[in-house]
Protein backbone atom coordinates (compact mmCIF):
# COMPACT_ATOMS: atom_id res chain seq x y z
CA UNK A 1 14.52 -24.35 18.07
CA UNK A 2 11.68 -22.09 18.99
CA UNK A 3 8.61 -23.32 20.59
CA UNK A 4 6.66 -22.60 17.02
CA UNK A 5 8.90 -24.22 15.25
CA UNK A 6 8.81 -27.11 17.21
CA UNK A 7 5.42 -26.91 17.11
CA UNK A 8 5.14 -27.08 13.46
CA UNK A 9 7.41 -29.93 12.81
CA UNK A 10 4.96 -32.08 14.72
CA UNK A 11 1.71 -30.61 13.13
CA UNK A 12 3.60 -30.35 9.40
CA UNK A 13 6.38 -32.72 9.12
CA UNK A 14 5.90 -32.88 5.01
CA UNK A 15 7.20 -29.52 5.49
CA UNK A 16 10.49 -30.30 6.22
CA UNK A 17 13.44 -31.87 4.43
CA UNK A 18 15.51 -34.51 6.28
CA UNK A 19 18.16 -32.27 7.76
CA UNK A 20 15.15 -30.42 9.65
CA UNK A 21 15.49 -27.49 7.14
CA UNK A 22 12.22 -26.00 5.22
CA UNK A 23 11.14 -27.47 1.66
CA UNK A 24 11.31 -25.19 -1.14
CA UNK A 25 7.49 -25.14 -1.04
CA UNK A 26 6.53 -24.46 2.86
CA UNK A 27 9.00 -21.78 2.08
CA UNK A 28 6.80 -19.64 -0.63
CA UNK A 29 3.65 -20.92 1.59
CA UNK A 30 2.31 -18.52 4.41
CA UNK A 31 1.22 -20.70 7.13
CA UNK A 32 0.75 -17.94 9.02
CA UNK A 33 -3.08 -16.98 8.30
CA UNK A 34 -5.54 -18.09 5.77
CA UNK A 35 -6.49 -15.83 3.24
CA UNK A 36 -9.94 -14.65 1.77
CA UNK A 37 -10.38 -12.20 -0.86
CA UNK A 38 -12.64 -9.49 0.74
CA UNK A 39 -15.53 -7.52 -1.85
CA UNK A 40 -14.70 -4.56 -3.26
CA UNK A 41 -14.99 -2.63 -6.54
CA UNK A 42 -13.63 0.31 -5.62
CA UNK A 43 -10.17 1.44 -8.39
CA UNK A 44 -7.30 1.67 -5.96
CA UNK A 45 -5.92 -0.65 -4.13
CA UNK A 46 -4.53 -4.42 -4.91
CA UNK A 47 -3.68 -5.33 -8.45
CA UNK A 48 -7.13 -7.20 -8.23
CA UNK A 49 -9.44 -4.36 -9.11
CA UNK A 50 -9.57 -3.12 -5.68
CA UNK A 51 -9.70 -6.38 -4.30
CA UNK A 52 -8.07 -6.99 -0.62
CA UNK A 53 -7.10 -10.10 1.87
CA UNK A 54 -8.50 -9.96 5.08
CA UNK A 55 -7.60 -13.03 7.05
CA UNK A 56 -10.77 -15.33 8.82
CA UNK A 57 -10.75 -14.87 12.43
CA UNK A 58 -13.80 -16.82 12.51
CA UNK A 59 -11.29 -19.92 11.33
CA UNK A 60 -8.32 -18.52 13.78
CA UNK A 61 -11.31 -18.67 16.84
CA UNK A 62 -12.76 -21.72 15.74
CA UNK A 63 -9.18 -23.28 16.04
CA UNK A 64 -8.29 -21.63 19.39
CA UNK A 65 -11.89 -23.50 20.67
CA UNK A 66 -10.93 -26.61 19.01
CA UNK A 67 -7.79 -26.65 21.10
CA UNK A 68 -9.06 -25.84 24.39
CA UNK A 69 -11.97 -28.80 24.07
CA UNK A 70 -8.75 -30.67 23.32
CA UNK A 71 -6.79 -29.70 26.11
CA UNK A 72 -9.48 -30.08 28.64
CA UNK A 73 -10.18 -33.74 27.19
CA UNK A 74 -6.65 -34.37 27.12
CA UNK A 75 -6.74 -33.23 31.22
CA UNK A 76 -9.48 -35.34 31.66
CA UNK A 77 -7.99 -38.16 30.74
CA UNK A 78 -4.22 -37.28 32.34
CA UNK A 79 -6.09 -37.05 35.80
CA UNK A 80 -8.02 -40.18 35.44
CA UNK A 81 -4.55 -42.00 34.51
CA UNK A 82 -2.83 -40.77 37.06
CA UNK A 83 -5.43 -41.00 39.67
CA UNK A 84 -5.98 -45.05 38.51
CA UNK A 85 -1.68 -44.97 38.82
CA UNK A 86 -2.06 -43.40 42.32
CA UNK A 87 -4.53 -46.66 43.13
CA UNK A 88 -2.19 -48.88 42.15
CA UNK A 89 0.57 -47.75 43.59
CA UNK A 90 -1.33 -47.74 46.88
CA UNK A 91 -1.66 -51.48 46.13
CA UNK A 92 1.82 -52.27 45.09
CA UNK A 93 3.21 -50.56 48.79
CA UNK A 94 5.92 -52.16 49.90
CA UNK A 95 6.97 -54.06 46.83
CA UNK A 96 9.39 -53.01 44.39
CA UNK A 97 7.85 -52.65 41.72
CA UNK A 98 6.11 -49.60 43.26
CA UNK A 99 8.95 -47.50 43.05
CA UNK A 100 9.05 -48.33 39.70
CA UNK A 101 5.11 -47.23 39.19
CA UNK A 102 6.17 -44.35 41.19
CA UNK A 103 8.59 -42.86 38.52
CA UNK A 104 5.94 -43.27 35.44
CA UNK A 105 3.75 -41.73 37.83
CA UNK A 106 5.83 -38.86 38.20
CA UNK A 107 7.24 -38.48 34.54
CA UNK A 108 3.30 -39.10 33.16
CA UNK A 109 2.99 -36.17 35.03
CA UNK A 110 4.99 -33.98 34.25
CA UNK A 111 4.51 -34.72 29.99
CA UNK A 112 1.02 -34.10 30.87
CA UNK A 113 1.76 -30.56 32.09
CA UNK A 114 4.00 -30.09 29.36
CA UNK A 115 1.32 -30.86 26.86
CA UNK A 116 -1.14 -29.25 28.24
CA UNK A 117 0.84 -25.85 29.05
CA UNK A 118 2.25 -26.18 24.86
CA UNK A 119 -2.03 -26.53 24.03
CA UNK A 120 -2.76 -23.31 26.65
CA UNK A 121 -0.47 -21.43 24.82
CA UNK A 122 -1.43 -22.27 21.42
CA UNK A 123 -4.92 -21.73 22.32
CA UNK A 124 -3.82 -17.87 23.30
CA UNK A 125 -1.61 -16.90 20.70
CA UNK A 126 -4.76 -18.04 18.48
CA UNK A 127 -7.09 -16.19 20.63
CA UNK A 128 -4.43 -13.07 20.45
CA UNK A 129 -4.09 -13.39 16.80
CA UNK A 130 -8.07 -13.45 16.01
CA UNK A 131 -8.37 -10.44 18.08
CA UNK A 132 -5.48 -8.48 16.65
CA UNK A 133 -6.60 -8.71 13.16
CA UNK A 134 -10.30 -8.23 14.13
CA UNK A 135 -9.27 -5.05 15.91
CA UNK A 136 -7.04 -3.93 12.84
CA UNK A 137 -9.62 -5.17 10.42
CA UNK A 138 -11.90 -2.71 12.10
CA UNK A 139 -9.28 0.07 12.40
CA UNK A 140 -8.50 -0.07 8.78
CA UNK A 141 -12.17 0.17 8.41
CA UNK A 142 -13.06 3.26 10.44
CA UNK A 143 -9.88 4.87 8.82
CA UNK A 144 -10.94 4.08 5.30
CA UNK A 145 -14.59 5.31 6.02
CA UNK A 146 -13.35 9.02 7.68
CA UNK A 147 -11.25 9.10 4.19
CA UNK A 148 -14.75 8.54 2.14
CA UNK A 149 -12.88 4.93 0.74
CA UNK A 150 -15.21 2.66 2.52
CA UNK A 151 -18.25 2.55 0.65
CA UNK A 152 -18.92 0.12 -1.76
């Protein structure tokens, strides 16, 4: 399973049937990008009188921020954990039940990472996406301009 995929199963699980497969409707949904019909009256172009989709990286960048305020609380309050696990660990020396705090310790740490690495890289490919279809969005625009198709 890929790391979006995986992903998505946590975030969407009403998207998926029991055996882990897609529903019938996540399958004709896009999930990839949120639409908006763009302006134009222009008479080529999209069944829609000229109408065209343009996706909203203002939504795409507004999600890659949400995520990194996330991530940073969530390291926030990883380090404070651990650093109140270190303390009593300290206090437990010698007894066995600190080898026992010791191993949380270790595994807390570790899912920590692991959550925040999976929220870093969310965060980018959100960043990356905005950007990509920003710089296309402006491409397409320059192009369509030079070819006199541009103006409303």
């Amino acid at each position: 399973m890929s790391y979006d995929h995986e992903w998505d199963k946590i975030l969407n699980p009403f998207r998926y049937n029991e055996d882990g497969s897609l529903t019938a409707a996540a399958k004709r949904q896009n999930v990839t990008m949120e639409l908006n019909s763009a302006g134009g009256s222009g008479g080529g172009g999209v069944a829609g009188g000229g109408r065209q989709a343009s996706v909203r990286t203002t939504v795409l960048t507004k999600a890659a921020n949400s995520l990194e305020q996330l991530r940073s609380d969530t390291d926030k309050v990883d380090m404070k954990a651990l650093s109140e696990t270190d303390a009593a660990w300290s206090a437990l020396d010698g007894w066995q039940a600190a080898n026992g705090l010791d191993k949380i310790h270790r595994r807390w740490a570790a899912e920590a990472s692991n959550l925040s690495k999976m929220l870093s890289e969310a965060t980018a490919k959100l960043h990356n996406t905005s950007t990509s279809y920003a710089h296309t969005d402006h491409a397409e625009k320059s192009r369509m301009d030079s070819l006199g198709g541009g103006r409303s």
